[in-house]
PDB file of N, CA and C in Angstrom:
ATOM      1  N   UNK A   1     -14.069  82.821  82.153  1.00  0.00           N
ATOM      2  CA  UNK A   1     -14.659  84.005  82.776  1.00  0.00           C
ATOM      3  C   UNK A   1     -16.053  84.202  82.204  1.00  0.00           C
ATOM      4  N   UNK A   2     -17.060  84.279  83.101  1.00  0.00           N
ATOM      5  CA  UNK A   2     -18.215  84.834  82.699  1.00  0.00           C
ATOM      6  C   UNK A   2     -18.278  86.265  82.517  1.00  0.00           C
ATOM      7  N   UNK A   3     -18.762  86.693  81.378  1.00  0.00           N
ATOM      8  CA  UNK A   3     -19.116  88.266  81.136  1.00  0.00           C
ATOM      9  C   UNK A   3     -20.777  88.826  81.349  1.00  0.00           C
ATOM     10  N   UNK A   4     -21.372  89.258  81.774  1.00  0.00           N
ATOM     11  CA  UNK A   4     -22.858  89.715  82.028  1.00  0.00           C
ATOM     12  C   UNK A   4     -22.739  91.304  81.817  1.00  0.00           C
ATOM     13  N   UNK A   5     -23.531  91.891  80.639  1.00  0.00           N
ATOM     14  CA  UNK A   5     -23.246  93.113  79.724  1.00  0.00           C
ATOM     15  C   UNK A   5     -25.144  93.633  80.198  1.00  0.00           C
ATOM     16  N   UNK A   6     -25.301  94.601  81.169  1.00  0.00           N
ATOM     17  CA  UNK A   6     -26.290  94.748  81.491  1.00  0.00           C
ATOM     18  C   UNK A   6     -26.557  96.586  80.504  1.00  0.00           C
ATOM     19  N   UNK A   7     -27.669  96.681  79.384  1.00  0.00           N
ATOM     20  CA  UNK A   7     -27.872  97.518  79.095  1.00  0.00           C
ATOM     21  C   UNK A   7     -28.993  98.797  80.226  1.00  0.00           C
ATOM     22  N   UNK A   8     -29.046  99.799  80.836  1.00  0.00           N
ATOM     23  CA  UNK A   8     -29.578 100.395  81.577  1.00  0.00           C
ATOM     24  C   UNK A   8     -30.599 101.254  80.684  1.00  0.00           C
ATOM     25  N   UNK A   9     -31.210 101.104  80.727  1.00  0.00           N
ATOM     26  CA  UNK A   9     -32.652 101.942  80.083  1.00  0.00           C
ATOM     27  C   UNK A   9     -32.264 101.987  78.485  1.00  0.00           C
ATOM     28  N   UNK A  10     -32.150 100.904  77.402  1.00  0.00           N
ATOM     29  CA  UNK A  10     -31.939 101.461  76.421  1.00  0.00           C
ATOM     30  C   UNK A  10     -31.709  99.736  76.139  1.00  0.00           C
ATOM     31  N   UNK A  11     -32.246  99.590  74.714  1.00  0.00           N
ATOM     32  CA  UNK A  11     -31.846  98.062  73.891  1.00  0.00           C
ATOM     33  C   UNK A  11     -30.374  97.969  73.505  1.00  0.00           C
ATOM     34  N   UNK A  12     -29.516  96.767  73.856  1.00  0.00           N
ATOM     35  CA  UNK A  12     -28.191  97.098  73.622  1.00  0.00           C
ATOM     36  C   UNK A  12     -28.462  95.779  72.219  1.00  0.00           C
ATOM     37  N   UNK A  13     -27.829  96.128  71.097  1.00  0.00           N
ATOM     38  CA  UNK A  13     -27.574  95.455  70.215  1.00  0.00           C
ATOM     39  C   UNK A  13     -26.898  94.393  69.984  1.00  0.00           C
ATOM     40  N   UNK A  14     -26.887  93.406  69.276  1.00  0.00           N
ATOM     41  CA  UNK A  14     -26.107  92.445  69.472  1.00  0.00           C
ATOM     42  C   UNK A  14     -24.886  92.403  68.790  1.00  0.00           C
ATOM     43  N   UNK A  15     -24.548  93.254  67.726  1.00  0.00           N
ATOM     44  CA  UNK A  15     -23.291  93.571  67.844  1.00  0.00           C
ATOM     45  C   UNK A  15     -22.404  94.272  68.826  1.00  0.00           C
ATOM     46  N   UNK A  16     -23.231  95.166  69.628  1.00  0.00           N
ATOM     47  CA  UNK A  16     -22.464  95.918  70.510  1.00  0.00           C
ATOM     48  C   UNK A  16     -22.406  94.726  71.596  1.00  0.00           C
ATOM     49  N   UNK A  17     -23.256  93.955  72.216  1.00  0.00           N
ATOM     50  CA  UNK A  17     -23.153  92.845  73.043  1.00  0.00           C
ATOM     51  C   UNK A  17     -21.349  91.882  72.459  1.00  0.00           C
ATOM     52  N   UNK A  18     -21.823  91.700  71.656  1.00  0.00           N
ATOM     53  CA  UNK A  18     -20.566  90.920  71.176  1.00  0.00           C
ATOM     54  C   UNK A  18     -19.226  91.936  71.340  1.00  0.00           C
ATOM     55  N   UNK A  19     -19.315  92.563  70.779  1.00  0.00           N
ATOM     56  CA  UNK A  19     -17.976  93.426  70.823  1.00  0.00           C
ATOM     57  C   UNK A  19     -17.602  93.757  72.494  1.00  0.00           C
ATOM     58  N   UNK A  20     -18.328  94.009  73.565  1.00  0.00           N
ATOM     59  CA  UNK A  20     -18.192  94.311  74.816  1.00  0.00           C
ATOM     60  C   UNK A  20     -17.302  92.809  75.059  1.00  0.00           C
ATOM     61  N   UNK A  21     -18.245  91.625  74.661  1.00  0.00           N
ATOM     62  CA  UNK A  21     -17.796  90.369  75.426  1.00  0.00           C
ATOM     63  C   UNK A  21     -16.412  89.973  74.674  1.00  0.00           C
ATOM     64  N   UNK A  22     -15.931  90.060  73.805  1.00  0.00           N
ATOM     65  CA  UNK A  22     -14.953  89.965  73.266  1.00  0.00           C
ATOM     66  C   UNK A  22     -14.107  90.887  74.002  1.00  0.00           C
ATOM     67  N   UNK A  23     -14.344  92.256  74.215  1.00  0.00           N
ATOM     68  CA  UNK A  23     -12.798  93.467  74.376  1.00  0.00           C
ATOM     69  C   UNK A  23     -12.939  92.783  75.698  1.00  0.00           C
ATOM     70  N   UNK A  24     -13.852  92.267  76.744  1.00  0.00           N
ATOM     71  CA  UNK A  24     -13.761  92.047  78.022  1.00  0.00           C
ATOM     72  C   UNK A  24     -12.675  90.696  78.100  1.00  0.00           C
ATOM     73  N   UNK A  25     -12.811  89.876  77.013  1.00  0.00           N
ATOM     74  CA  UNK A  25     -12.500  88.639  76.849  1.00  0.00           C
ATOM     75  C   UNK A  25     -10.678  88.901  77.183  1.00  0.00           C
ATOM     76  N   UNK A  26     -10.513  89.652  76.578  1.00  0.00           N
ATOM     77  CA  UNK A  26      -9.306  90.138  76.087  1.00  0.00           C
ATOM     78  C   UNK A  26      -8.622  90.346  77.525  1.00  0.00           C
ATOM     79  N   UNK A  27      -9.421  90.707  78.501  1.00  0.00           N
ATOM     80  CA  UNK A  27      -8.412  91.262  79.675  1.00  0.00           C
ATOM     81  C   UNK A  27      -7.690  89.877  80.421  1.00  0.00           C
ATOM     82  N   UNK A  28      -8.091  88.412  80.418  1.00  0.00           N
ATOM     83  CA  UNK A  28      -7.838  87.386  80.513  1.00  0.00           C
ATOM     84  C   UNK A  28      -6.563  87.392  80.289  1.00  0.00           C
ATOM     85  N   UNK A  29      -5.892  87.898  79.029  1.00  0.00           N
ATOM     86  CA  UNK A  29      -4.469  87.972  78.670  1.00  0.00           C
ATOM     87  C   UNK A  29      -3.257  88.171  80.181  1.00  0.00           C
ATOM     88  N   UNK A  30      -3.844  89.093  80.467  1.00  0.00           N
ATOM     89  CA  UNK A  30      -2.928  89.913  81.814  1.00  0.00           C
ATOM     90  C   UNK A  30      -3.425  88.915  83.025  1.00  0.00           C
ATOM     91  N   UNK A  31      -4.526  88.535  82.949  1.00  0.00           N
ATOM     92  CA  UNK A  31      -4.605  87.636  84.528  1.00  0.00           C
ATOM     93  C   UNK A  31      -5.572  86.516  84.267  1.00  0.00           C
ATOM     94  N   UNK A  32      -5.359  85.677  84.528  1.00  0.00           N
ATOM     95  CA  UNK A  32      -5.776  84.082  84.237  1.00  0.00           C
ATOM     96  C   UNK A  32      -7.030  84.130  85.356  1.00  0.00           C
ATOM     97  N   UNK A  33      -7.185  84.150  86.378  1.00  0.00           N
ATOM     98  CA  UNK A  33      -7.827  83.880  87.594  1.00  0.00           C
ATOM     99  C   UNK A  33      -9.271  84.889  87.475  1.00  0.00           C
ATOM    100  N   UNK A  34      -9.014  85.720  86.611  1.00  0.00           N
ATOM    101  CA  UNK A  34     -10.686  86.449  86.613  1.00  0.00           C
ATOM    102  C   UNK A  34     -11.832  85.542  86.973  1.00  0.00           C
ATOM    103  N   UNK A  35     -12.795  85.571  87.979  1.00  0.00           N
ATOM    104  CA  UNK A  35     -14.249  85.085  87.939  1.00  0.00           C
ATOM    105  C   UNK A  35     -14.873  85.265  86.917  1.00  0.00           C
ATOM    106  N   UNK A  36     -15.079  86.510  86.887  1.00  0.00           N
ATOM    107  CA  UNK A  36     -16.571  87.272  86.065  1.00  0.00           C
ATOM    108  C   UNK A  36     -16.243  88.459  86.082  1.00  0.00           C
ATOM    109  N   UNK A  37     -17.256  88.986  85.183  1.00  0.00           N
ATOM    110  CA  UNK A  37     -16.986  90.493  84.691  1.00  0.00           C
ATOM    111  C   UNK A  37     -18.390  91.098  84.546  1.00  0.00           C
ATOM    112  N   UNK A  38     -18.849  91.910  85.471  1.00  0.00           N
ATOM    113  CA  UNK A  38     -19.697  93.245  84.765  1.00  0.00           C
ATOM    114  C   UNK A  38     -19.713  93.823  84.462  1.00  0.00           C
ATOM    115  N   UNK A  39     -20.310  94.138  82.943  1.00  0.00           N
ATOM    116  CA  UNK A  39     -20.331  95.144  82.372  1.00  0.00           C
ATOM    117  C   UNK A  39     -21.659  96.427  82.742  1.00  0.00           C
ATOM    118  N   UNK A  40     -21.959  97.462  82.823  1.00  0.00           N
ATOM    119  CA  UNK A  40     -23.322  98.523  82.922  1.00  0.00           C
ATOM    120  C   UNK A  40     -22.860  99.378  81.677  1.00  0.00           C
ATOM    121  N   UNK A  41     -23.532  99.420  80.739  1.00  0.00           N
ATOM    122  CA  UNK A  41     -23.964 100.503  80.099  1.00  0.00           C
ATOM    123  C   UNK A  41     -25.054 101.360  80.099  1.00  0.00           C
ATOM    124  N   UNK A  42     -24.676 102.793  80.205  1.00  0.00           N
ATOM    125  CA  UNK A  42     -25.734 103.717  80.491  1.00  0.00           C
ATOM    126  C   UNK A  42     -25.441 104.993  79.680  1.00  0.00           C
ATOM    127  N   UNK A  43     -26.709 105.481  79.324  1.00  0.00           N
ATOM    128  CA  UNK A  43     -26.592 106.896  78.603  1.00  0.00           C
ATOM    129  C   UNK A  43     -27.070 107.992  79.477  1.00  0.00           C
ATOM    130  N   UNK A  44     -25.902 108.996  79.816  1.00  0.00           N
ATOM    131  CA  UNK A  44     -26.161 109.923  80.571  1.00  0.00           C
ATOM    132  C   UNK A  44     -26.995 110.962  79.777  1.00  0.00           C
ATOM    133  N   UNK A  45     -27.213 112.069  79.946  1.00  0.00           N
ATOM    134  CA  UNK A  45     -28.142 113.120  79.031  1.00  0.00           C
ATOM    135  C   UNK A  45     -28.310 113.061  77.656  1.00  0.00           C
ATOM    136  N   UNK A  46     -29.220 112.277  77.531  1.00  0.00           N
ATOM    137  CA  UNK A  46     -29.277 111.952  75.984  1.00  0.00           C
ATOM    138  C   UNK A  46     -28.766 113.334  74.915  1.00  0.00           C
ATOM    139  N   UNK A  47     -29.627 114.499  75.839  1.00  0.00           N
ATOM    140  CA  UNK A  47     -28.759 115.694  74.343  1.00  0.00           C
ATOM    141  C   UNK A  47     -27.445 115.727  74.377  1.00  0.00           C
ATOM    142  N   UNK A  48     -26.737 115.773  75.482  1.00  0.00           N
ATOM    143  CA  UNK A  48     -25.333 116.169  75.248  1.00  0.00           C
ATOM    144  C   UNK A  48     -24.403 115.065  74.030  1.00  0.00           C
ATOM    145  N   UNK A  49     -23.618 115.636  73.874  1.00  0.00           N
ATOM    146  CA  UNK A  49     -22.124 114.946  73.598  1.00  0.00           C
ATOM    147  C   UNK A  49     -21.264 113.941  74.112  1.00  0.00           C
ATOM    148  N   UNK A  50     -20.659 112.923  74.195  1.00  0.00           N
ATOM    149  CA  UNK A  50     -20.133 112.474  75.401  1.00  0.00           C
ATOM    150  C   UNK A  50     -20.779 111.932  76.477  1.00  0.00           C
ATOM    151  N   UNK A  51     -21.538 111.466  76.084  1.00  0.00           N
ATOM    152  CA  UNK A  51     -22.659 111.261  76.751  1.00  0.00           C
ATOM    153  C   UNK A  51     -22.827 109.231  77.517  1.00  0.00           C
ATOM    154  N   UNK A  52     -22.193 108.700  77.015  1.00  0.00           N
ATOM    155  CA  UNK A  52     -22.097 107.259  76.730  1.00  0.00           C
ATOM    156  C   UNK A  52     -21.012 106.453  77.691  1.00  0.00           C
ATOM    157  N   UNK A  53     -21.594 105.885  78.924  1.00  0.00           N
ATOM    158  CA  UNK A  53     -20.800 105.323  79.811  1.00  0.00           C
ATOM    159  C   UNK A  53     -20.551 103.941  80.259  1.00  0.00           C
ATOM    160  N   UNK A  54     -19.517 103.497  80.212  1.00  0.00           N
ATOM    161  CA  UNK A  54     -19.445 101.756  80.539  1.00  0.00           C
ATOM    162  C   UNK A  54     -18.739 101.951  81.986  1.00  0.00           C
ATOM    163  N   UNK A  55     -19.000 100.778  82.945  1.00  0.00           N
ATOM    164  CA  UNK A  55     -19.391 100.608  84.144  1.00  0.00           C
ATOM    165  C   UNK A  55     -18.587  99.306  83.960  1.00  0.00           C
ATOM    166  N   UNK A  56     -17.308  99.029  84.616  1.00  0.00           N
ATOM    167  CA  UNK A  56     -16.836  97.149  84.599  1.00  0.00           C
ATOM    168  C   UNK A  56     -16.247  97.035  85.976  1.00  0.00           C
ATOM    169  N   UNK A  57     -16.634  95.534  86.002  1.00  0.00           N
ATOM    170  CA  UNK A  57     -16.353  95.114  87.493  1.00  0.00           C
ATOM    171  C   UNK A  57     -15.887  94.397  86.800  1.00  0.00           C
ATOM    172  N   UNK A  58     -14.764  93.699  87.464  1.00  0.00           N
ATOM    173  CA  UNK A  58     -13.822  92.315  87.933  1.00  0.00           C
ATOM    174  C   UNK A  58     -13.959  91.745  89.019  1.00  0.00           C
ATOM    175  N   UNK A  59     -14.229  90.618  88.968  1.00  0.00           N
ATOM    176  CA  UNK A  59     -14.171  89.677  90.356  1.00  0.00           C
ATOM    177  C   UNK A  59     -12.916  88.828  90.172  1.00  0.00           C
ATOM    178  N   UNK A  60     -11.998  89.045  91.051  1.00  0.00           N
ATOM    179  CA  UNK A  60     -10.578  88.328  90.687  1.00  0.00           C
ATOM    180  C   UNK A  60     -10.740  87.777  92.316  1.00  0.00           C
ATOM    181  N   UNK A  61      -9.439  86.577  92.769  1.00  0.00           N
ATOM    182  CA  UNK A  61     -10.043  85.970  93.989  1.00  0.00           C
ATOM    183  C   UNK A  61      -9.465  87.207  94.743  1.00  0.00           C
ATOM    184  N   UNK A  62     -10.373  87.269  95.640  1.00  0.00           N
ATOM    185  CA  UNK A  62      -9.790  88.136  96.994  1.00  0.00           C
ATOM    186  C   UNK A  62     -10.114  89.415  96.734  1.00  0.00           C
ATOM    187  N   UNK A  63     -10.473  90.067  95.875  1.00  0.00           N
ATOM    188  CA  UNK A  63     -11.081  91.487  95.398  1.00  0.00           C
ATOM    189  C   UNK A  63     -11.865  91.598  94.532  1.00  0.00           C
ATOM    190  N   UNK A  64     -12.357  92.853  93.917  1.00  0.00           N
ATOM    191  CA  UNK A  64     -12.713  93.358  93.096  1.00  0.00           C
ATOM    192  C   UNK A  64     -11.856  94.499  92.140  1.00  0.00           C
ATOM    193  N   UNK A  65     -12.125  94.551  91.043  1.00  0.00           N
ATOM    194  CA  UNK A  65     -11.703  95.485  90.203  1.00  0.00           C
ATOM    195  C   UNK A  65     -12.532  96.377  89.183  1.00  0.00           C
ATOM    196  N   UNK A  66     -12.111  97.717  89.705  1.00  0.00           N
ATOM    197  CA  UNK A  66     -13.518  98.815  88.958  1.00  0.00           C
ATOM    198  C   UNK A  66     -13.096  99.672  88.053  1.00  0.00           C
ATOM    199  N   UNK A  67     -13.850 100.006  87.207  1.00  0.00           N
ATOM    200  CA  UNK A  67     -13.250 101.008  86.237  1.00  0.00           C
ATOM    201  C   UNK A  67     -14.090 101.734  85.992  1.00  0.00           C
ATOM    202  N   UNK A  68     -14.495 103.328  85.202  1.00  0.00           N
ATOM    203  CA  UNK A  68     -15.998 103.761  85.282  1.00  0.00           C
ATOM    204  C   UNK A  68     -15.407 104.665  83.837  1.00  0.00           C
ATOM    205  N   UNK A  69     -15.721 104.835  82.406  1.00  0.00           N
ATOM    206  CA  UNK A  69     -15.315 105.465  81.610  1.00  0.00           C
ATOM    207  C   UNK A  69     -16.399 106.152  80.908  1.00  0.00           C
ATOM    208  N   UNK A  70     -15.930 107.156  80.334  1.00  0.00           N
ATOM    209  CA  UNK A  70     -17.646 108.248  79.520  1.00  0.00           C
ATOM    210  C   UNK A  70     -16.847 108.384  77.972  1.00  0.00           C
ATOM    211  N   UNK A  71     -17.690 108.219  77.455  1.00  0.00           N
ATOM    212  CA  UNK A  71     -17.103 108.600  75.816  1.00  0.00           C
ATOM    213  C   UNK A  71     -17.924 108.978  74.803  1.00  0.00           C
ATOM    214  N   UNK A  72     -18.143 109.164  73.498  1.00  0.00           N
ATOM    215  CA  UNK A  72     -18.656 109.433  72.938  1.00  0.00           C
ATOM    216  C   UNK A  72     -19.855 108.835  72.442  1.00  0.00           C
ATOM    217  N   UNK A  73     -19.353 107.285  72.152  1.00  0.00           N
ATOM    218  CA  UNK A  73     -19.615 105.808  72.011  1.00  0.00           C
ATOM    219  C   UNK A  73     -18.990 104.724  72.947  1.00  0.00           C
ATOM    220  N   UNK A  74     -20.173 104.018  73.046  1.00  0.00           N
ATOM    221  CA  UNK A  74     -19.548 102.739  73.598  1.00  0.00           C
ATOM    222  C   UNK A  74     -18.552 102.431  73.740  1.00  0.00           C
ATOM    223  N   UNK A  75     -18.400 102.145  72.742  1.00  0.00           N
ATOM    224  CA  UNK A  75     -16.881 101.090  72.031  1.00  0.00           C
ATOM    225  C   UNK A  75     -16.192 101.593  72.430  1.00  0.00           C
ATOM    226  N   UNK A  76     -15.711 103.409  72.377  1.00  0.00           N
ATOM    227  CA  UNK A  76     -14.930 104.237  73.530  1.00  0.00           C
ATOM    228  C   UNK A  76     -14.479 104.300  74.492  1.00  0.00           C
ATOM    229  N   UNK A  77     -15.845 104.073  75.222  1.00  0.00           N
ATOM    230  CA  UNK A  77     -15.959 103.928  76.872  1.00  0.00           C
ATOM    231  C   UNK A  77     -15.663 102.754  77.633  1.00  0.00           C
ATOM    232  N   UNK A  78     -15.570 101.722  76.248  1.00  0.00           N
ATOM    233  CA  UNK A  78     -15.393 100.023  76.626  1.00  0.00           C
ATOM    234  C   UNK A  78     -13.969 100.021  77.169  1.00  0.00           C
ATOM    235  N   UNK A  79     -13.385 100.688  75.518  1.00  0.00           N
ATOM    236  CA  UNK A  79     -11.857 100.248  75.755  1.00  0.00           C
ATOM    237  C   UNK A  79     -11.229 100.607  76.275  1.00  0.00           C
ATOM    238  N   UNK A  80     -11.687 102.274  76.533  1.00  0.00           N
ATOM    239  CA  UNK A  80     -10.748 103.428  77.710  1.00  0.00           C
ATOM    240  C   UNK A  80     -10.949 102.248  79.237  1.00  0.00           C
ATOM    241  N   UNK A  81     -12.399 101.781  79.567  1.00  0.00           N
ATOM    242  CA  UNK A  81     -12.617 101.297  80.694  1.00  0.00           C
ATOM    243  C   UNK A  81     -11.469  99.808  80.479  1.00  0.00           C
ATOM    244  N   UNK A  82     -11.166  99.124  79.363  1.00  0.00           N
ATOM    245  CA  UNK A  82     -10.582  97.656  79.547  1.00  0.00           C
ATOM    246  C   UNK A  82      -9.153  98.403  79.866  1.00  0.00           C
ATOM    247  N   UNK A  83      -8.745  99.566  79.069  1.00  0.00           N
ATOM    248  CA  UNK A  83      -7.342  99.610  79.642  1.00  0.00           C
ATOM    249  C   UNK A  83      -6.668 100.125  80.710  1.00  0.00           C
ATOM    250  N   UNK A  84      -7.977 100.595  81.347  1.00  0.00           N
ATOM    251  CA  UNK A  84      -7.845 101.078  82.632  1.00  0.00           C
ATOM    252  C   UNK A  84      -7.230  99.841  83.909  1.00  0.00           C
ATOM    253  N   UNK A  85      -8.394  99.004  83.155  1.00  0.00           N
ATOM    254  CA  UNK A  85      -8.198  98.067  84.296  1.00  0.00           C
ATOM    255  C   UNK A  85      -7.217  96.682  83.633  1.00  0.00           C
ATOM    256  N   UNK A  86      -6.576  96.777  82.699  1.00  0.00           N
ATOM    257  CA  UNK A  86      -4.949  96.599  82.106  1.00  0.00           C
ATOM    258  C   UNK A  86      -4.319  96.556  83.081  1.00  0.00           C
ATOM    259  N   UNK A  87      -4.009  98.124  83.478  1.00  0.00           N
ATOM    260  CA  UNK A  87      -3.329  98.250  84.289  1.00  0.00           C
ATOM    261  C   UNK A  87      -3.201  97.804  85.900  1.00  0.00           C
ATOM    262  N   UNK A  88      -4.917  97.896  86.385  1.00  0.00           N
ATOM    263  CA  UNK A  88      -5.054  97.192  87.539  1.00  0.00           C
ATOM    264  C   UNK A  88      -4.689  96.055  87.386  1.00  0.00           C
ATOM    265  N   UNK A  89      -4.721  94.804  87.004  1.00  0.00           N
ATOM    266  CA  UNK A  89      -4.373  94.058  87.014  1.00  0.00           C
ATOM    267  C   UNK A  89      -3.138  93.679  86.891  1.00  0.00           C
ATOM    268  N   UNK A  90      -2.444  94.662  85.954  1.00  0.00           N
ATOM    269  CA  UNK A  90      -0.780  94.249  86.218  1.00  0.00           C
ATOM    270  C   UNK A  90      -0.548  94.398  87.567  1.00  0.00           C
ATOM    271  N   UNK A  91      -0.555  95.891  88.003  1.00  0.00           N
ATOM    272  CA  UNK A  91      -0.828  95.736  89.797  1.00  0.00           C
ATOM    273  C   UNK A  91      -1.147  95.043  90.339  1.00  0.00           C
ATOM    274  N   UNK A  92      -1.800  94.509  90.696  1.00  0.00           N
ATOM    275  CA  UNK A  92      -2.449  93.244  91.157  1.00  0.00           C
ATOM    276  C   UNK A  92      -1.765  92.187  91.314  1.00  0.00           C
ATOM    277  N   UNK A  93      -1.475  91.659  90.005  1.00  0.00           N
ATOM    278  CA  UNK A  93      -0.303  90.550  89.944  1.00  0.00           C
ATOM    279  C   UNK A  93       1.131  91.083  90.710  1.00  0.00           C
ATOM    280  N   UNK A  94       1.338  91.935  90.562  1.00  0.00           N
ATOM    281  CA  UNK A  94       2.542  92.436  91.005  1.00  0.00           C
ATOM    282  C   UNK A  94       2.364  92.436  92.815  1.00  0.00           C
ATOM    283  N   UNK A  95       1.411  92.147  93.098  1.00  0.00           N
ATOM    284  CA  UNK A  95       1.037  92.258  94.895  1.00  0.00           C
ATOM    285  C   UNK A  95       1.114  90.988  94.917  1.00  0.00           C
ATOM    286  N   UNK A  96       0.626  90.135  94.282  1.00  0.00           N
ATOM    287  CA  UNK A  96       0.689  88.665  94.841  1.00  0.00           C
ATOM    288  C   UNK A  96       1.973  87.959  94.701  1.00  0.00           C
TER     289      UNK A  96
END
């Protein structure tokens, strides 16, 4: 699976790069057939709280798979978003 981790107005680090491509890596477990994966990170109102949003697509054959999560931090918003789509994918498999 290819992963492409697009930062939106803001330098994304290369630890945080790594850590995205790894937790993304991880969803492979539940479904073999993934294409690719986009990631968007974006910071909504810099003053607020909670402020910090990841954006993931799945390209699996025959669809897509979306998830959209806000958190405090990244890493938050990563994993709430990977286990979101956990679950899509068990679904998924379960249709075919």
């Amino acid at each position: 699976m290819k992963t492409k981790v697009q930062a939106v107005n803001f330098e994304i680090s290369e630890k945080l790069q790594e850590f995205v491509e790894k937790r993304v890596g991880k969803l492979e477990r539940f479904y073999a057939d993934i294409l690719d994966a986009v990631v968007a990170l974006t910071v909504e109102k810099r003053e607020q709280a909670n402020n910090k949003k990841a954006r993931i697509t799945l390209s699996v054959k025959g669809s897509d798979l979306f998830s959209e999560k806000q958190a405090d931090s990244f890493e938050e918003a990563v994993v709430e978003a990977c286990e979101a789509l956990e679950r899509q994918l068990e679904k998924y498999k379960e249709k075919k």
